[in-house]
Protein backbone atom coordinates (compact mmCIF):
# COMPACT_ATOMS: atom_id res chain seq x y z
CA UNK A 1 32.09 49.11 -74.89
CA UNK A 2 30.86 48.64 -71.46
CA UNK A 3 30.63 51.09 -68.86
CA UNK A 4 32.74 50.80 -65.66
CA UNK A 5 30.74 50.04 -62.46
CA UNK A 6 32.00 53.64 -60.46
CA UNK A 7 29.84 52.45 -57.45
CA UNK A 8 32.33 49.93 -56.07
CA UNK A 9 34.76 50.74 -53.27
CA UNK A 10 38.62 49.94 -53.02
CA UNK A 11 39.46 47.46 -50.15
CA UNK A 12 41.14 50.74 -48.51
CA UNK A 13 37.60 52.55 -48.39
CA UNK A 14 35.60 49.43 -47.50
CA UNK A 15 38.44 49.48 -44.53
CA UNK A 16 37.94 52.72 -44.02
CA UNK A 17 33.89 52.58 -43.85
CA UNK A 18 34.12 49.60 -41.49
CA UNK A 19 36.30 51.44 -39.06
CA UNK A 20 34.24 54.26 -39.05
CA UNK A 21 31.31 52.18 -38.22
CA UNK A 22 33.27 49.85 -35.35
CA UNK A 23 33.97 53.66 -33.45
CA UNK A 24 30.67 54.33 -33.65
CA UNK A 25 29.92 51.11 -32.49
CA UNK A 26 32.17 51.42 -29.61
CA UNK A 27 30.79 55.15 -28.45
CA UNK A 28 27.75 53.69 -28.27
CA UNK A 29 28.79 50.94 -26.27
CA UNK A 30 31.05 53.35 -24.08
CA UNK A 31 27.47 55.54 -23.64
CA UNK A 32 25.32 52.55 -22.37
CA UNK A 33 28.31 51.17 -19.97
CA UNK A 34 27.93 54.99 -18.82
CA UNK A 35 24.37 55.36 -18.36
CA UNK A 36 24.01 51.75 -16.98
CA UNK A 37 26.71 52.80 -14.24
CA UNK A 38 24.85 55.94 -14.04
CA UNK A 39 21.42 54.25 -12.90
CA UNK A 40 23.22 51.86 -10.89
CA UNK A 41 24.90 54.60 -9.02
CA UNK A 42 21.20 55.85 -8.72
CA UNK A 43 19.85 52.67 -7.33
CA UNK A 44 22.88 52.28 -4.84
CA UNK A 45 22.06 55.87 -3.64
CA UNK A 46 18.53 55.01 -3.50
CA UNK A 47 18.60 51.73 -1.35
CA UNK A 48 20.62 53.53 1.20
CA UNK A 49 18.40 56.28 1.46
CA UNK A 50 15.47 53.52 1.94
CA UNK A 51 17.77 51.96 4.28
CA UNK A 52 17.76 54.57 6.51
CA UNK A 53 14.20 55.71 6.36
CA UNK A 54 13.49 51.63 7.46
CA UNK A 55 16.27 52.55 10.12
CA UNK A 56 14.65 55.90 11.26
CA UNK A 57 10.77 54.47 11.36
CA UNK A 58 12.22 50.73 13.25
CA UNK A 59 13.40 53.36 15.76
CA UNK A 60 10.46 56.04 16.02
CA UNK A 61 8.43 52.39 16.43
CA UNK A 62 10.71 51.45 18.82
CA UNK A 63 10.29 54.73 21.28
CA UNK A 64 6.08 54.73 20.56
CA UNK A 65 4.27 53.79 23.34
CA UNK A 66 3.44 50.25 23.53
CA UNK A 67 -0.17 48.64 24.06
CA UNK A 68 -1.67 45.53 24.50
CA UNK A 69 -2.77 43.16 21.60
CA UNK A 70 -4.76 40.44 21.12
CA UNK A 71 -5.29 38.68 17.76
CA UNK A 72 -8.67 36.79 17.98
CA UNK A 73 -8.22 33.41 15.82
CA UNK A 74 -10.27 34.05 12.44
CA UNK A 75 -10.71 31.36 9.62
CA UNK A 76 -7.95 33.02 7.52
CA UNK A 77 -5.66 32.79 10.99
CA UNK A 78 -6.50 30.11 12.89
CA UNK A 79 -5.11 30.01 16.87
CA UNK A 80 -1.42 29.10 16.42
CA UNK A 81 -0.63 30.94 13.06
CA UNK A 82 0.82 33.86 12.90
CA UNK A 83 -0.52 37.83 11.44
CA UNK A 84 1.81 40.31 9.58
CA UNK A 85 1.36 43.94 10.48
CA UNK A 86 3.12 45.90 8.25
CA UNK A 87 3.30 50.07 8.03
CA UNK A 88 5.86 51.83 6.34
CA UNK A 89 8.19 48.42 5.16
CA UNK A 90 8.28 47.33 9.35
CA UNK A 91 6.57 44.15 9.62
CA UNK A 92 5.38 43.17 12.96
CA UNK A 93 4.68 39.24 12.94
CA UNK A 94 1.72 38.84 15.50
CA UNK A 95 1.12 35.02 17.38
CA UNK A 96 -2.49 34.60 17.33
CA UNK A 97 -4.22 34.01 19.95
CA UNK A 98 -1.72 34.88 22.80
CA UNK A 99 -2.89 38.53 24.51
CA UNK A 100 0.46 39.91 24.81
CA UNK A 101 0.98 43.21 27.45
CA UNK A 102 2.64 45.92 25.60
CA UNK A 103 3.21 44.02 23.05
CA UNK A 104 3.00 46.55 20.17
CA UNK A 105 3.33 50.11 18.90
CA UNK A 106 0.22 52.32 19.35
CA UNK A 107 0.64 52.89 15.23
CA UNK A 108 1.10 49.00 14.73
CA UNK A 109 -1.92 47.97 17.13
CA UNK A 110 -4.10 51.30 15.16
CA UNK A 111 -3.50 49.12 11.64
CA UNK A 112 -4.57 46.02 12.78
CA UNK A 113 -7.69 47.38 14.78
CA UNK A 114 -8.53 49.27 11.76
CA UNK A 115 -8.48 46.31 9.56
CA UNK A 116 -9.84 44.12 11.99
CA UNK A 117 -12.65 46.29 12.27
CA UNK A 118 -13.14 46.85 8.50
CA UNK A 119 -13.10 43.30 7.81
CA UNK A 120 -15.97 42.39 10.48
CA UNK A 121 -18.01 45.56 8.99
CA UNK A 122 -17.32 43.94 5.32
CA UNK A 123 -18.19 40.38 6.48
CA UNK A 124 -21.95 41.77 8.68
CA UNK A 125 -22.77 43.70 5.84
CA UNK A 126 -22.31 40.52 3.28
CA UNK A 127 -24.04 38.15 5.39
CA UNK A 128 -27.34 40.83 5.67
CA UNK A 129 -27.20 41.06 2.02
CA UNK A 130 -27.43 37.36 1.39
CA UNK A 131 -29.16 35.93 4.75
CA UNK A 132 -32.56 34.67 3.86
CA UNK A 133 -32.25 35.17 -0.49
CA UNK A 134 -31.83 32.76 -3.18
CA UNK A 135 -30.11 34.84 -6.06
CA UNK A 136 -30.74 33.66 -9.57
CA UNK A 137 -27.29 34.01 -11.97
């Protein structure tokens, strides 16, 4: 005689098993809609509070004392293009070549000057170390 196969599952416990697993299914689904409305909330509470720190700096820019500025014409900006300053996500968008009287924000006019500076020091100190030698690769 052959032995019954006891493994096998009535269609009411296969039905049973599948619904079990489609709730599952569905809390899971139910926790990622949650947590991806969570982060979003996050992000939406996050862009405002950039928002207003952009805000708050435009202003404090806006009430610094203003300087002069002059944007000598370099090989990277020729006379008629135009420089990005940029501190703190406020981007100041500098003609060059044009001396312009209180132009710009003692903190703007500090970045460029700095950079301006740093990049000449860069460039001398290159053109010392290679003026006058043949280097062999």
């Amino acid at each position: 005689m052959a032995k019954e196969n006891t493994t096998e599952l009535t269609l009411e416990e296969r039905e049973a098993a599948l619904k079990e697993k489609e709730a599952a299914i569905a809390a899971k689904e139910a926790e990622i809609t949650a947590r991806e409305q969570d982060i979003t909330e996050k992000e939406e509470a996050n862009e405002k509070v950039m928002e207003k720190a952009y805000k708050d700096f435009k202003q404090q820019l806006a009430e610094e004392e203003h300087v002069d500025i002059f944007v000598p014409p370099t090989q990277l900006y020729p006379e008629g293009s135009n420089l990005p300053i940029c501190l703190n996500g406020v981007t100041y968008t500098i003609p060059v070549g044009i001396q312009f009287e209180k132009g710009v924000p003692k903190s703007i006019h500090n970045v460029w000057k700095t950079a301006y500076e740093e990049d000449r020091l860069a460039r001398n100190k290159m053109k010392k170390a290679l003026n006058g030698q043949i280097s062999i690769g």
